[in-house]
Protein backbone atom coordinates (compact mmCIF):
# COMPACT_ATOMS: atom_id res chain seq x y z
CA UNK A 1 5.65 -0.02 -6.04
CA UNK A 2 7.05 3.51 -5.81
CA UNK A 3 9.04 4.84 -3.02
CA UNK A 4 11.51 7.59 -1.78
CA UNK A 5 14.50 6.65 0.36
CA UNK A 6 16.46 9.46 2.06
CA UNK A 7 14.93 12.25 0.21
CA UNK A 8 15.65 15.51 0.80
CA UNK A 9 14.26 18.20 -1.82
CA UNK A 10 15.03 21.71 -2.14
CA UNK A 11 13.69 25.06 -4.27
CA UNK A 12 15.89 27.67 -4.25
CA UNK A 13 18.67 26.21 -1.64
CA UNK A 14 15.47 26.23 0.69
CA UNK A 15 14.73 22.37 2.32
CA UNK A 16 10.94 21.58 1.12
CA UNK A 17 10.68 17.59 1.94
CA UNK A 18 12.78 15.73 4.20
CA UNK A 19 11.53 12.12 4.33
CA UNK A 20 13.77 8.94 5.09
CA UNK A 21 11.16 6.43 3.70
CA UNK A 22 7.93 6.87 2.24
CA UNK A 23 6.15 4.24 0.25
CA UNK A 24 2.90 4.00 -2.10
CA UNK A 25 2.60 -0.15 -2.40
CA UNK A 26 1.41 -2.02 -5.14
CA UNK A 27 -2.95 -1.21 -5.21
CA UNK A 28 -2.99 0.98 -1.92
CA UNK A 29 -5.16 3.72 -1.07
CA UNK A 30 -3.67 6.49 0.51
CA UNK A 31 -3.66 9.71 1.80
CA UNK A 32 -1.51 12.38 2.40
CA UNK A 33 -3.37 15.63 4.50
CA UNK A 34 -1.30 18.56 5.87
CA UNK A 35 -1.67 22.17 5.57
CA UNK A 36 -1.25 24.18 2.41
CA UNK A 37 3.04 24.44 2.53
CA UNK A 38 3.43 21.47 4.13
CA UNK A 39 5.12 19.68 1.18
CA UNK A 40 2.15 17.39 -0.22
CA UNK A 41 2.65 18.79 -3.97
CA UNK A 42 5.95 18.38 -3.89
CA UNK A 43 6.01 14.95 -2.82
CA UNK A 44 3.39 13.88 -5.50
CA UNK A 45 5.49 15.67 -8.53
CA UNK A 46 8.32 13.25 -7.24
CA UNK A 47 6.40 9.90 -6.83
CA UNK A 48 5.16 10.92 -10.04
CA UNK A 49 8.52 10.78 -11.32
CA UNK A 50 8.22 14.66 -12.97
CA UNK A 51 10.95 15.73 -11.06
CA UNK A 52 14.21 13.84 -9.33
CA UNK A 53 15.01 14.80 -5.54
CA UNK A 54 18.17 17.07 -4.49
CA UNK A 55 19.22 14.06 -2.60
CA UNK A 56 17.76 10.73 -1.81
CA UNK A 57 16.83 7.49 -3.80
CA UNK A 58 13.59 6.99 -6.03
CA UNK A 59 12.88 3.21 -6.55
CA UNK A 60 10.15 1.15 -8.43
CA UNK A 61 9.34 -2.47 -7.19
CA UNK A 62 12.52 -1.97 -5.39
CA UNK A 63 14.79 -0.99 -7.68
CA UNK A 64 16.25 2.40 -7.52
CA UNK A 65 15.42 4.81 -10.80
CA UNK A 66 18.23 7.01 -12.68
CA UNK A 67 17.93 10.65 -12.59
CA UNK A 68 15.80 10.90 -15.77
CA UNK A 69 13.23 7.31 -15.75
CA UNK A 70 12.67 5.80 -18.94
CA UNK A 71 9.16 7.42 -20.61
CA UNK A 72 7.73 3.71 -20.90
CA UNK A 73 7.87 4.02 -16.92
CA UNK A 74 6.47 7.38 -16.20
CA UNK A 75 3.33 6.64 -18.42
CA UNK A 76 2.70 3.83 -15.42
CA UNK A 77 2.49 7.18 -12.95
CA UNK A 78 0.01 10.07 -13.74
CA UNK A 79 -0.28 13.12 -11.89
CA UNK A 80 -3.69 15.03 -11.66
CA UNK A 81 -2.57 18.66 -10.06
CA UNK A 82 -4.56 20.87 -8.42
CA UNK A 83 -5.56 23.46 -10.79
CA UNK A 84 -5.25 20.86 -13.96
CA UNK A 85 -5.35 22.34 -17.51
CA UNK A 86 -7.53 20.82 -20.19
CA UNK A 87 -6.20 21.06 -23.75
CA UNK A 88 -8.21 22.36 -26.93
CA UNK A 89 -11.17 20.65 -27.92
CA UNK A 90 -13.92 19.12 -26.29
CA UNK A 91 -14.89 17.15 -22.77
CA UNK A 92 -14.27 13.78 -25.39
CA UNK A 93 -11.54 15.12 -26.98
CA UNK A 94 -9.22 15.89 -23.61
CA UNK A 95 -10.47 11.95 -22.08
CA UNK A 96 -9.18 10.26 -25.59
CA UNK A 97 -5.92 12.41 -25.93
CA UNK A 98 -4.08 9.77 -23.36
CA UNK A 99 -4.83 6.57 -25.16
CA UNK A 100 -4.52 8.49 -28.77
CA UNK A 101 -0.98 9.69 -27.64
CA UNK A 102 -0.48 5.74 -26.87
CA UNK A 103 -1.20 4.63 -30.30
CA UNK A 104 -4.82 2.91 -29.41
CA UNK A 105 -7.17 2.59 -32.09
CA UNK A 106 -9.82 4.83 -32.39
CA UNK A 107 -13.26 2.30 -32.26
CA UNK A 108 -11.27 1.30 -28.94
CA UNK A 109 -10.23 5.05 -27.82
CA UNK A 110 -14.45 5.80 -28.51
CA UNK A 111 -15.21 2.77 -26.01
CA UNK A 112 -12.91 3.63 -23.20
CA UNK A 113 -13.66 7.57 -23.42
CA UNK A 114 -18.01 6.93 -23.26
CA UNK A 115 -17.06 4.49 -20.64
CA UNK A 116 -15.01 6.58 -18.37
CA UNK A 117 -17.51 9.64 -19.29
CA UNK A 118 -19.97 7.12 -17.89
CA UNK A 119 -18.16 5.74 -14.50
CA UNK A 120 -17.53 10.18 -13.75
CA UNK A 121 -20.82 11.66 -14.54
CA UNK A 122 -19.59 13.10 -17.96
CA UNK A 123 -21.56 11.83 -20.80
CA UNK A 124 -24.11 15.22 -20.96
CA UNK A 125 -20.82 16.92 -21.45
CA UNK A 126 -18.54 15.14 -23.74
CA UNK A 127 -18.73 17.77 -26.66
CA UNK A 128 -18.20 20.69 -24.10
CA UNK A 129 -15.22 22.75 -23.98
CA UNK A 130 -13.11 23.82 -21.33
CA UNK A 131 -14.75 27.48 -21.00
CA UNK A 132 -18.19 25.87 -20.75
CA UNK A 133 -17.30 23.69 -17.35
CA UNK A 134 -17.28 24.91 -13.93
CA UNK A 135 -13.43 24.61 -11.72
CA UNK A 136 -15.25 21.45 -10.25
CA UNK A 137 -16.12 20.05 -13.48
CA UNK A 138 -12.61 20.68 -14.76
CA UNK A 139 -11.32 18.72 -12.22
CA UNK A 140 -13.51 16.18 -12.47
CA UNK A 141 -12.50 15.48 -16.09
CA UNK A 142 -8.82 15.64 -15.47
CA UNK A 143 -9.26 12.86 -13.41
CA UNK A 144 -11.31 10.88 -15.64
CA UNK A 145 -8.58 11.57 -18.56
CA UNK A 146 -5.80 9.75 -16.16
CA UNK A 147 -8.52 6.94 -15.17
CA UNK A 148 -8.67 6.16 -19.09
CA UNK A 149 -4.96 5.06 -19.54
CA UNK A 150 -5.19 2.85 -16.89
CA UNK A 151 -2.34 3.94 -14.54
CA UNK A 152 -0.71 1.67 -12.43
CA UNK A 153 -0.18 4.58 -9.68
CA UNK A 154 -2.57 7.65 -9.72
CA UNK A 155 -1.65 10.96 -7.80
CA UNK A 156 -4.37 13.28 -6.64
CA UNK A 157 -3.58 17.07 -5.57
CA UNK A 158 -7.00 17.92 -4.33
CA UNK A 159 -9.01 16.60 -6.35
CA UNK A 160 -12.08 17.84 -4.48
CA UNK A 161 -10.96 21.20 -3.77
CA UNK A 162 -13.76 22.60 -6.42
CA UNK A 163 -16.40 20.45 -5.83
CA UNK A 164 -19.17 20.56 -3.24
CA UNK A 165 -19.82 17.57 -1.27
CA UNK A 166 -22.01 15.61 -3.29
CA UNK A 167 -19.89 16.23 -6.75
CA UNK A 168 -16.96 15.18 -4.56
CA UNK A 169 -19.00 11.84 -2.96
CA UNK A 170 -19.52 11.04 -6.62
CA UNK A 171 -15.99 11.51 -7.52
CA UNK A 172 -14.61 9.23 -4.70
CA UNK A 173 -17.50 6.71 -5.54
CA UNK A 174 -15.98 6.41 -9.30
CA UNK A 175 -12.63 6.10 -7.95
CA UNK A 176 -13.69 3.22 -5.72
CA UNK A 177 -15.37 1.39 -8.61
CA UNK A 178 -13.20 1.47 -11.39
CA UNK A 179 -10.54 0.37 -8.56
CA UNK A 180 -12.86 -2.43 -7.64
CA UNK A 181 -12.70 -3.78 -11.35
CA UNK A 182 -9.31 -2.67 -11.62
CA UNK A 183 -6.85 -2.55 -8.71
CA UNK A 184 -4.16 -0.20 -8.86
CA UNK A 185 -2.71 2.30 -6.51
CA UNK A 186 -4.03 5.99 -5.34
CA UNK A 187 -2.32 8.52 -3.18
CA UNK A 188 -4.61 11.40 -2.91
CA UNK A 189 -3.32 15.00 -1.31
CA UNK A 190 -5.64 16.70 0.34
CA UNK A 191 -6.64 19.03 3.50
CA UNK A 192 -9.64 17.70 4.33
CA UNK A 193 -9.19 15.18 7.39
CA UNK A 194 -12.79 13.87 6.83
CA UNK A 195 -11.76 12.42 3.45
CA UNK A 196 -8.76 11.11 4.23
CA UNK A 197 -11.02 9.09 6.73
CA UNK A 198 -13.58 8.36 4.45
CA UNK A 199 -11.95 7.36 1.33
CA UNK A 200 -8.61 6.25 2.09
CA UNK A 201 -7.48 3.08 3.90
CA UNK A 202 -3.86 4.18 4.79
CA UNK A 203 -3.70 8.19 6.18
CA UNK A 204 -0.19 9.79 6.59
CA UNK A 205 0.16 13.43 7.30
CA UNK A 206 2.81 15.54 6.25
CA UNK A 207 4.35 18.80 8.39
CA UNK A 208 6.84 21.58 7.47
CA UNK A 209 8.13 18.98 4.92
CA UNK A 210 8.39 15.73 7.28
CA UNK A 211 6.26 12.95 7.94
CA UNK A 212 3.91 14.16 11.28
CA UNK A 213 2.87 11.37 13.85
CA UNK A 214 -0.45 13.53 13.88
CA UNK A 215 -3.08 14.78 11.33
CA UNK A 216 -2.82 18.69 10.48
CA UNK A 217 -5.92 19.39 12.71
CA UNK A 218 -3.68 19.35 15.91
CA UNK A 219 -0.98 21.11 14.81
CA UNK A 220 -0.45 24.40 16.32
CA UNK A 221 2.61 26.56 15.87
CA UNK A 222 3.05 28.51 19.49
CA UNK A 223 5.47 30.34 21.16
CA UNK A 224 6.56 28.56 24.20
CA UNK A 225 7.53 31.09 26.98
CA UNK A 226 11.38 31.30 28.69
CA UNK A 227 11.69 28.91 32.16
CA UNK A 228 12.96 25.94 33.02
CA UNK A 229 9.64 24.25 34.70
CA UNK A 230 8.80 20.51 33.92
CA UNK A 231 5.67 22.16 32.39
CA UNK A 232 4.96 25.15 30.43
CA UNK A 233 1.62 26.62 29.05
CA UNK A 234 1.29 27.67 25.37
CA UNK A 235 -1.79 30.04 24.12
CA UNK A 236 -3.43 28.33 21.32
CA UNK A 237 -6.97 29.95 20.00
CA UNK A 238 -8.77 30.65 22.37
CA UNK A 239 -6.98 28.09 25.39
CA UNK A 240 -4.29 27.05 27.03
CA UNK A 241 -2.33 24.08 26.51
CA UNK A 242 0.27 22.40 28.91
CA UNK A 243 3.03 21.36 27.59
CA UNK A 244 5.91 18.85 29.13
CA UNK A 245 9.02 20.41 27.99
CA UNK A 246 12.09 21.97 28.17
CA UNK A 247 11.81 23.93 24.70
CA UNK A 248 11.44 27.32 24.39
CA UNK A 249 10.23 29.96 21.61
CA UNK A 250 8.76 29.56 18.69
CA UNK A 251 7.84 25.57 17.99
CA UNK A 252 4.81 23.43 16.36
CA UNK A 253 2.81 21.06 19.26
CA UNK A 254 1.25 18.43 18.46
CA UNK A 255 -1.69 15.92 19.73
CA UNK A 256 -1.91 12.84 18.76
CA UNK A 257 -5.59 12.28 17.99
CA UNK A 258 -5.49 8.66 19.97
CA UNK A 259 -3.81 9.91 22.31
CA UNK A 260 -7.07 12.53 23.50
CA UNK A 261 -9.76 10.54 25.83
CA UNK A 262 -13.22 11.63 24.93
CA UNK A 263 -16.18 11.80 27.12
CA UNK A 264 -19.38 13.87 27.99
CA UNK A 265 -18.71 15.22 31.61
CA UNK A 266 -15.11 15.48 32.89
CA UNK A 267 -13.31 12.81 34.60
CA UNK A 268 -11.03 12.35 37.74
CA UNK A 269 -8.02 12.06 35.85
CA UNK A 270 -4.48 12.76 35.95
CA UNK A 271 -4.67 14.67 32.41
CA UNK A 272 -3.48 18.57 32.78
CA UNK A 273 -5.50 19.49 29.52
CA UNK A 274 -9.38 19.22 30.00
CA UNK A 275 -11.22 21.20 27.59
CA UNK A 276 -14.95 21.31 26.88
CA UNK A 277 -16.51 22.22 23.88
CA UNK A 278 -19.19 20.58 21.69
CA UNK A 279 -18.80 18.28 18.40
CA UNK A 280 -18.79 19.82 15.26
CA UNK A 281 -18.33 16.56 12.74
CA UNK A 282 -17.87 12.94 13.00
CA UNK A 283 -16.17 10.58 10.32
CA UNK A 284 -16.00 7.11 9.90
CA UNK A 285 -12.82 5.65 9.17
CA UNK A 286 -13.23 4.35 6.12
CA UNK A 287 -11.92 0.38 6.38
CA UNK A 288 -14.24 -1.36 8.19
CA UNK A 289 -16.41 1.90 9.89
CA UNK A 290 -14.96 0.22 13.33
CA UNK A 291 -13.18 3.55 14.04
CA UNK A 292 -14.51 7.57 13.97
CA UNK A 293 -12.59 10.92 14.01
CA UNK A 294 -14.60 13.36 16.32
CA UNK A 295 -13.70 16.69 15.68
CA UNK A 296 -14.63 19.21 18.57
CA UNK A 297 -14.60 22.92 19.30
CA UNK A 298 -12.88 23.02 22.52
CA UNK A 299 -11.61 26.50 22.17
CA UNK A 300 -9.59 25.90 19.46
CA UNK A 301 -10.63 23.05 16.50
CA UNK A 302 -8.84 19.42 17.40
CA UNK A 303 -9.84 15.88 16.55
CA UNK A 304 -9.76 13.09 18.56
CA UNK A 305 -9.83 9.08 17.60
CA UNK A 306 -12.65 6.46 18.81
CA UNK A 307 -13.83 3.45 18.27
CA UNK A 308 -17.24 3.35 16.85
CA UNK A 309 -18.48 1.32 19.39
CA UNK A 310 -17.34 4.31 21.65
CA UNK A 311 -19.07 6.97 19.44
CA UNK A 312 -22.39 5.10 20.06
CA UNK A 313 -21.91 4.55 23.77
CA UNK A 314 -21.22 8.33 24.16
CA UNK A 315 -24.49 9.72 21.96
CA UNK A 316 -21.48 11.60 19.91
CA UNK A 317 -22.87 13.66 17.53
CA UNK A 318 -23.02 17.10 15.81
CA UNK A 319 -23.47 20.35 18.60
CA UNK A 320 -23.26 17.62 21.34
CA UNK A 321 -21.47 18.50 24.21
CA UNK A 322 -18.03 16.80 24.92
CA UNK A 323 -14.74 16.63 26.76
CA UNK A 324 -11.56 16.22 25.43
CA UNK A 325 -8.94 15.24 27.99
CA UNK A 326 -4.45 14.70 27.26
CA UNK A 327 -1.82 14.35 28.88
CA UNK A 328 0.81 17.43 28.92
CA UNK A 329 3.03 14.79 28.10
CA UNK A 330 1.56 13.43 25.54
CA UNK A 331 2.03 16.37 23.33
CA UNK A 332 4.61 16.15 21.20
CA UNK A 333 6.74 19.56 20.08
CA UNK A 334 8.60 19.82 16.69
């Protein structure tokens, strides 16, 4: 539906995205995780059509958008930021301002705003103002107000970020139904790995402005030390990692999460990096449940990628003891 081709974006002469493709189809899920800096707010502001790239192509159902998009097309993309801002007025007024501003009669405006209050928890506080809700609650209403014009794309920045985890379970729940009565596309930033797992049925992760074959988790930026070994050894927390390059200096590593076997006790292997630790979360991927993200305490916080089926055979579970085992090959340095 929306896409970037050859996109390169700067602020200030400085390069902030550098993507040659990336794509948000016609009713996908998706997330984008990365650390904060990493580019995900930029990226939604131009798949939301608020701003054009330095260079690069922006195209809807293929075909590529002028500078400044026609206003009949941007009202198909909404944008909830991170820190949204609610106008004047009350809780009812702020999730009917959307359809108002669209010229929507007002016994119909009524119905969709007690409905959306309904699907998001809202209807105790539809006469509240803004200085009467909590950060989370703010949010919370922000995205109900772009739910209510019925967006054919909806961007999240964080949408959780002020919500503890059951406000945020009920958030992703309302999501999933209106979605379910109503397909249309959601690309959700975010820096929580567990609910890009949970919630989102494609996960793409974003690094110093590029596209990152890993998720932020295993992302380390190191100093690699001066040699010219087939294998060097970069200090990372609290370990060591080895490393198969020829790279020196400053650099970011990165581990593939599948890439990481996972057991309890350590294995003959030919693996240089065997670390032991103990789990501190699991999440199930969220499509099917047939695949988990382990994250472990090893010395330093990574995530690894099983099967389910795998998770059960290995009692995984919260302060159980495990053993995360990669090749110094397989990590990859940026």
């Amino acid at each position: 539906m929306v896409e970037l081709r050859g996109v390169r974006h700067r602020y200030d002469g400085r390069l902030v995205l550098n993507l040659d493709h990336f794509a948000v189809p016609t009713g996908a899920l998706l997330a984008v995780v990365g650390h904060n800096g990493s580019g995900k707010s930029t990226l939604l502001r131009l798949l939301a059509l608020l701003e054009a790239p330095t260079e690069g192509a922006v195209l809807w159902d293929g075909a590529p958008l002028p500078r400044h998009p026609p206003s009949a097309l941007r009202r198909r993309v909404t944008l909830v930021e991170q820190r949204p801002i609610l106008l004047r007025g009350s809780v009812r007024d702020n999730l009917g301002f959307g359809l108002r501003l669209r010229g929507i009669g007002r016994t119909t405006v009524d119905r969709q705003v007690e409905t959306v209050a309904d699907q998001f928890g809202l209807t105790s506080l539809l006469e509240r103002r803004r200085h009467e809700l909590s950060d989370g609650e703010v949010q919370r209403v922000a995205v109900a107000r772009a739910i209510a014009v019925r967006p054919d794309v909806l961007l999240l920045d964080e949408p959780a970020s002020s919500a503890d985890r059951a406000a945020a379970g009920a958030l992703y729940r309302a999501l999933a139904a209106e979605r379910a009565s109503r397909p249309f596309a959601v690309c959700i930033a975010s820096h929580q790995l567990e609910d890009a797992y949970r919630w989102a049925d494609d996960i793409r992760a974003l690094a110093e402005g590029r596209l990152s074959p890993v998720t932020p988790e295993n992302l380390f930026r190191v100093e690699l030390p001066p040699g010219s070994g087939e294998t060097k050894h970069a200090r990372v927390g609290a370990i060591d990692i080895a490393v198969a390059t020829d790279r020196t200096g400053p650099v970011v590593l990165a581990v593939p999460p599948t890439d990481i076997f996972v057991s309890r006790e350590p294995l003959p292997s030919s693996a240089r990096n065997v670390l032991t630790g103990r789990v501190t979360r699991l999440a199930t991927h969220r499509p099917g449940g047939g695949v988990v993200a382990v994250t472990a305490d090893v010395g330093v916080e990574l995530v690894a990628i099983v099967t389910a089926e795998a998770a059960r055979e290995l009692a995984l579970a919260p302060d159980a003891p495990v053993v995360f085992s990669f090749k110094a090959s397989a990590v990859r340095v940026f």
